[in-house]
C-alpha atoms as a PDB file:
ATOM      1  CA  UNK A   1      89.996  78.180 139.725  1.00  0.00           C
ATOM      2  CA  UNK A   2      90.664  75.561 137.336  1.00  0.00           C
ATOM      3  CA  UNK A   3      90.324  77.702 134.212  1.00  0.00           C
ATOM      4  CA  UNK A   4      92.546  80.630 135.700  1.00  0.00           C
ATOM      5  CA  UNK A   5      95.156  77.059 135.998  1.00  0.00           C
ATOM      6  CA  UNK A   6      94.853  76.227 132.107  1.00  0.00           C
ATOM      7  CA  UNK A   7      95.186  79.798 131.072  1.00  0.00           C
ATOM      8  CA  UNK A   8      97.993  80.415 133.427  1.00  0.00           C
ATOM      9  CA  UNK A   9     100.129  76.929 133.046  1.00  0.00           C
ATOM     10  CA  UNK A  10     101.065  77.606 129.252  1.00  0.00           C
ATOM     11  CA  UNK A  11     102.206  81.327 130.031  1.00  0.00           C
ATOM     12  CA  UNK A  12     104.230  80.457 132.636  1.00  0.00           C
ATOM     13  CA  UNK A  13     105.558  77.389 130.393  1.00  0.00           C
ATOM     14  CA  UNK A  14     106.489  80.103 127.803  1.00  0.00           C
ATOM     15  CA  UNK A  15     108.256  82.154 130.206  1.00  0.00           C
ATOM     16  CA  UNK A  16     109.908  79.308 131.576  1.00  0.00           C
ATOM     17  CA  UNK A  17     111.083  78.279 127.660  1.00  0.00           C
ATOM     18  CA  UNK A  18     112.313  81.839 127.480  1.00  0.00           C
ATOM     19  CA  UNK A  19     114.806  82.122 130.676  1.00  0.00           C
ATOM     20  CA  UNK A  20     117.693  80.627 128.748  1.00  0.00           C
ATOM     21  CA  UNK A  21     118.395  78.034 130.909  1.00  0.00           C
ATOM     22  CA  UNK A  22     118.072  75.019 128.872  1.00  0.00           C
ATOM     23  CA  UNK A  23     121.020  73.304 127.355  1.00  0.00           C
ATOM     24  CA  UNK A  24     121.005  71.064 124.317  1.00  0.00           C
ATOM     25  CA  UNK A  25     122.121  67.642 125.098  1.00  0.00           C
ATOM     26  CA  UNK A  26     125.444  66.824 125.389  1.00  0.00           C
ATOM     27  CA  UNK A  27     126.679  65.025 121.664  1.00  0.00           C
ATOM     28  CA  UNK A  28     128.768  62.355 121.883  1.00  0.00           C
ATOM     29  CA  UNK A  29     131.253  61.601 119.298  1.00  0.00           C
ATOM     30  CA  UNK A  30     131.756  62.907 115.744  1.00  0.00           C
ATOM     31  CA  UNK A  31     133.875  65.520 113.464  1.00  0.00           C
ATOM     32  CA  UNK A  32     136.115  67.890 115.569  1.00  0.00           C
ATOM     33  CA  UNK A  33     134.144  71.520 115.720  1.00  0.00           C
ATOM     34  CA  UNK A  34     131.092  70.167 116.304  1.00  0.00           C
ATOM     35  CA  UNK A  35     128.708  66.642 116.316  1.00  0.00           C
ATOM     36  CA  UNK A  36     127.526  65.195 113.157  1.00  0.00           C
ATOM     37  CA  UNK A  37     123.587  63.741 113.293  1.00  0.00           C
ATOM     38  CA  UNK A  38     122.649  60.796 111.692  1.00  0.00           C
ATOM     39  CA  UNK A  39     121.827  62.620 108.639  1.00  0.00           C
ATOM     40  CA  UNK A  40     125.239  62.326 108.138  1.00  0.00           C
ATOM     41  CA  UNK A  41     124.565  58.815 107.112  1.00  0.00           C
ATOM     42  CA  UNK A  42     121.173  58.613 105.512  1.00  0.00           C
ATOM     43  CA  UNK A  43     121.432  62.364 103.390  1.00  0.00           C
ATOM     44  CA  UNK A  44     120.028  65.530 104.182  1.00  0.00           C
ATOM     45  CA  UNK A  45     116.164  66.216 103.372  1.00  0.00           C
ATOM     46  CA  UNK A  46     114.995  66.235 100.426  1.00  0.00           C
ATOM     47  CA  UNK A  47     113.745  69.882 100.281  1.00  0.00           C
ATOM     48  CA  UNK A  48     117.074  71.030 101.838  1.00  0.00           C
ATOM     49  CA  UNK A  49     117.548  74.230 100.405  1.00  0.00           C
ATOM     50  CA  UNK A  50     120.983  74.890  98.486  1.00  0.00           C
ATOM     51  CA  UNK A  51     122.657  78.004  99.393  1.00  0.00           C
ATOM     52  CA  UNK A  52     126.294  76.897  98.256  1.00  0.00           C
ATOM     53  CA  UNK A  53     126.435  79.077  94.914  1.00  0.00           C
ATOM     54  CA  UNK A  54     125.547  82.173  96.893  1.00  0.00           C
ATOM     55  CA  UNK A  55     125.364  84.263 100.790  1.00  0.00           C
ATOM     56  CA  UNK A  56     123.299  81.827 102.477  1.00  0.00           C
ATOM     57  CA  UNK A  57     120.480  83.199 104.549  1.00  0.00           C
ATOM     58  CA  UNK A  58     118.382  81.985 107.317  1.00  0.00           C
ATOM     59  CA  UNK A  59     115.462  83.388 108.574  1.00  0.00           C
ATOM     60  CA  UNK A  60     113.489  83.762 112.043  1.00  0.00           C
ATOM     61  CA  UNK A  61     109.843  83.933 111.823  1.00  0.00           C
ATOM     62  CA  UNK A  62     107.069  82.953 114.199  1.00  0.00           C
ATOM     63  CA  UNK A  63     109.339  81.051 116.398  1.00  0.00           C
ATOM     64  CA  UNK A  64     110.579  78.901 113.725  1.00  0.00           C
ATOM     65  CA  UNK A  65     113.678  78.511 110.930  1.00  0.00           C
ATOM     66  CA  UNK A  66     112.997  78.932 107.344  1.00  0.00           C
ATOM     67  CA  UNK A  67     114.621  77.197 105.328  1.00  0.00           C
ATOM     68  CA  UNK A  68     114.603  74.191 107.855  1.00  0.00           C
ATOM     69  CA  UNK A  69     117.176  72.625 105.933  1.00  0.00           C
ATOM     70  CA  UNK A  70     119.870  74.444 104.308  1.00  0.00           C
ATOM     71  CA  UNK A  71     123.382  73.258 102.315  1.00  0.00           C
ATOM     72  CA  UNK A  72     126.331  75.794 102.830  1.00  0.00           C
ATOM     73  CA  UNK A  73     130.118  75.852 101.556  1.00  0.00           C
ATOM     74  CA  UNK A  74     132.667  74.770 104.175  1.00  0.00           C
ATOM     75  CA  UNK A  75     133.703  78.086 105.643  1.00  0.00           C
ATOM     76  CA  UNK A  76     131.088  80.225 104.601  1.00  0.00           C
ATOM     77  CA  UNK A  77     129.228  83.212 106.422  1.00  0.00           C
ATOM     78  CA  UNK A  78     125.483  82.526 107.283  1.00  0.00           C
ATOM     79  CA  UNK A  79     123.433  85.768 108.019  1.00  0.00           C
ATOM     80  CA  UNK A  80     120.543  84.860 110.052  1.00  0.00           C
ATOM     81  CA  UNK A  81     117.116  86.979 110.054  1.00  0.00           C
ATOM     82  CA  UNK A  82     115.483  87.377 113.473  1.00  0.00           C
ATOM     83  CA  UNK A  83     112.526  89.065 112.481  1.00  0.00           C
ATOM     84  CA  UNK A  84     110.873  88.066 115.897  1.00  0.00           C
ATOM     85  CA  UNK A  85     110.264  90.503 118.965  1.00  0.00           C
ATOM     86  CA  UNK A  86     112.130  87.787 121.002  1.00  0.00           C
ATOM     87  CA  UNK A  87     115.891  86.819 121.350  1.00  0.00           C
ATOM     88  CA  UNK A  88     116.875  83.341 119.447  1.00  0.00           C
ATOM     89  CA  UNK A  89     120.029  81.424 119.227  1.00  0.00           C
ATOM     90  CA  UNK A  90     121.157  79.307 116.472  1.00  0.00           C
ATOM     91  CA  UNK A  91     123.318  76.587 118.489  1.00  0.00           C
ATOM     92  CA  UNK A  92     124.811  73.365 116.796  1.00  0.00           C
ATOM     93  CA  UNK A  93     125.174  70.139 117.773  1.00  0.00           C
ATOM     94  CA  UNK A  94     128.439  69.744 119.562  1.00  0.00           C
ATOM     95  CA  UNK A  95     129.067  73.229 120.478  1.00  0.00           C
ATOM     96  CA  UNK A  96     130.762  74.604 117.591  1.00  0.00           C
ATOM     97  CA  UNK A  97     128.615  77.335 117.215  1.00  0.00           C
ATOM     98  CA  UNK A  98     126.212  78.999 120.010  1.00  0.00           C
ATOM     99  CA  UNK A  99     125.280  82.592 118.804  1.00  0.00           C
ATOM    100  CA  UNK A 100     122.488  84.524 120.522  1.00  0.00           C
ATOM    101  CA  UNK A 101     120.378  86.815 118.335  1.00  0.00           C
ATOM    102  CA  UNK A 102     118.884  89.723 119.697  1.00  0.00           C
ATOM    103  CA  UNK A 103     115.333  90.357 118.476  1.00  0.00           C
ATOM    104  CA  UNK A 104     114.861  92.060 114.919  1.00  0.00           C
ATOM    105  CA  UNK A 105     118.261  92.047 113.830  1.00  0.00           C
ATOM    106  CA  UNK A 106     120.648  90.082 111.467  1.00  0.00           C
ATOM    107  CA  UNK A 107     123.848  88.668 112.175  1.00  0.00           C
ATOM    108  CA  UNK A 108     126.294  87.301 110.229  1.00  0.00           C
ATOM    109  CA  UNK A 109     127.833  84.001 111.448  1.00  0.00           C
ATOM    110  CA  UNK A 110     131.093  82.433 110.200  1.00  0.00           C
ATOM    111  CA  UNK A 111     131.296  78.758 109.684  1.00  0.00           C
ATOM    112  CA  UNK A 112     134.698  78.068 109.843  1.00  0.00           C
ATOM    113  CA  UNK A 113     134.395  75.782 112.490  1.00  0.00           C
ATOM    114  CA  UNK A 114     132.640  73.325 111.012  1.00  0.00           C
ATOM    115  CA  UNK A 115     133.828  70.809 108.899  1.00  0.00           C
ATOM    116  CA  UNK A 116     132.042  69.379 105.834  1.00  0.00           C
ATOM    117  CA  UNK A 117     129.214  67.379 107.505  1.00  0.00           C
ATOM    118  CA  UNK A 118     125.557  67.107 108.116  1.00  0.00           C
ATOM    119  CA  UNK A 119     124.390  69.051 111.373  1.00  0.00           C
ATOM    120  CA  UNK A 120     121.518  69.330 113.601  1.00  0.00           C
ATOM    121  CA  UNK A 121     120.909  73.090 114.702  1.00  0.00           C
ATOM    122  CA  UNK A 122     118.356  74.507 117.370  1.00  0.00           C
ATOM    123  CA  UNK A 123     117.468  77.604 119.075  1.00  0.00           C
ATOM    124  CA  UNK A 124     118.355  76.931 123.160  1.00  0.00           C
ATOM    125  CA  UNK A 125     115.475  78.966 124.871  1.00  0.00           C
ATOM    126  CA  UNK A 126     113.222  77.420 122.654  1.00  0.00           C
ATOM    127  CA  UNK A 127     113.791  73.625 122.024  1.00  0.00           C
ATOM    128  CA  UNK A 128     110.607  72.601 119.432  1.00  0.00           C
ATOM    129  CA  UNK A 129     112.789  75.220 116.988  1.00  0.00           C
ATOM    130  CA  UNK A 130     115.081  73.011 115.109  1.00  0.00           C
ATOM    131  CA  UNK A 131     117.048  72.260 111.779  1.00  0.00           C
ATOM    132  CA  UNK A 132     119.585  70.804 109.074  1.00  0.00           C
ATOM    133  CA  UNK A 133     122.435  72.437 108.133  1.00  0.00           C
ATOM    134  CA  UNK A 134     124.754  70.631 105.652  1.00  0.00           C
ATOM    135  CA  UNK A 135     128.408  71.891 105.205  1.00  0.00           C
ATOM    136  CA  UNK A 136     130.014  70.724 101.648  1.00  0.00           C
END
């Protein structure tokens, strides 16, 4: 009985991660269109990727964000790869953009609504999948 339990308890853990249900944290202060971490202070990361010269690209893979930091221009489009069999969102801080990706498919996301900043970023159904993104 207790091994069917341990076997069982992270499934239904999973499918619990995977209803959509949770919500990030309400933020609390910061730059109109959305919150600003406290990165904002301190720098992004130092392997932050720079995708301000070109079209900026995030990708989906394994349950996870690659790059996990990335630098954009202020008001650029961000196409984002799910290459997963399971839908993802890329939701920032504060609201100011909550996009739900179906499974294997790009989108392209406009960041108009975001004002030069530094910003945490996480996928809703599965909170352990987070980021950076940094808006020049």
């Amino acid at each position: 009985m207790r091994a069917r339990l341990l076997v069982a308890l992270p499934l239904v853990l999973a499918l619990a991660a995977c209803t959509g249900r949770y919500k990030p944290q309400e933020a609390v202060g910061g730059a109109a269109g959305g919150t600003r971490t406290p990165a904002a202070e301190t720098g992004p990361p130092a392997d932050c990727v720079d995708a301000t010269g070109g079209a900026p690209t995030l990708t989906v893979s394994d349950f996870a964000f690659d790059p996990t930091c990335l630098r954009v221009t202020a008001g650029s489009r961000l196409t984002i790869d799910n290459r997963d069999a399971s839908a993802h969102s890329f939701t920032v801080s504060g609201g100011a953009i909550d996009e739900t990706l179906e499974s294997e498919t790009a989108e392209e996301i406009r960041l108009d609504a975001l004002e030069p900043g530094t910003y945490a970023f996480n996928c809703r159904f599965h909170p352990p999948m987070t980021g950076t993104l940094v808006v020049e």
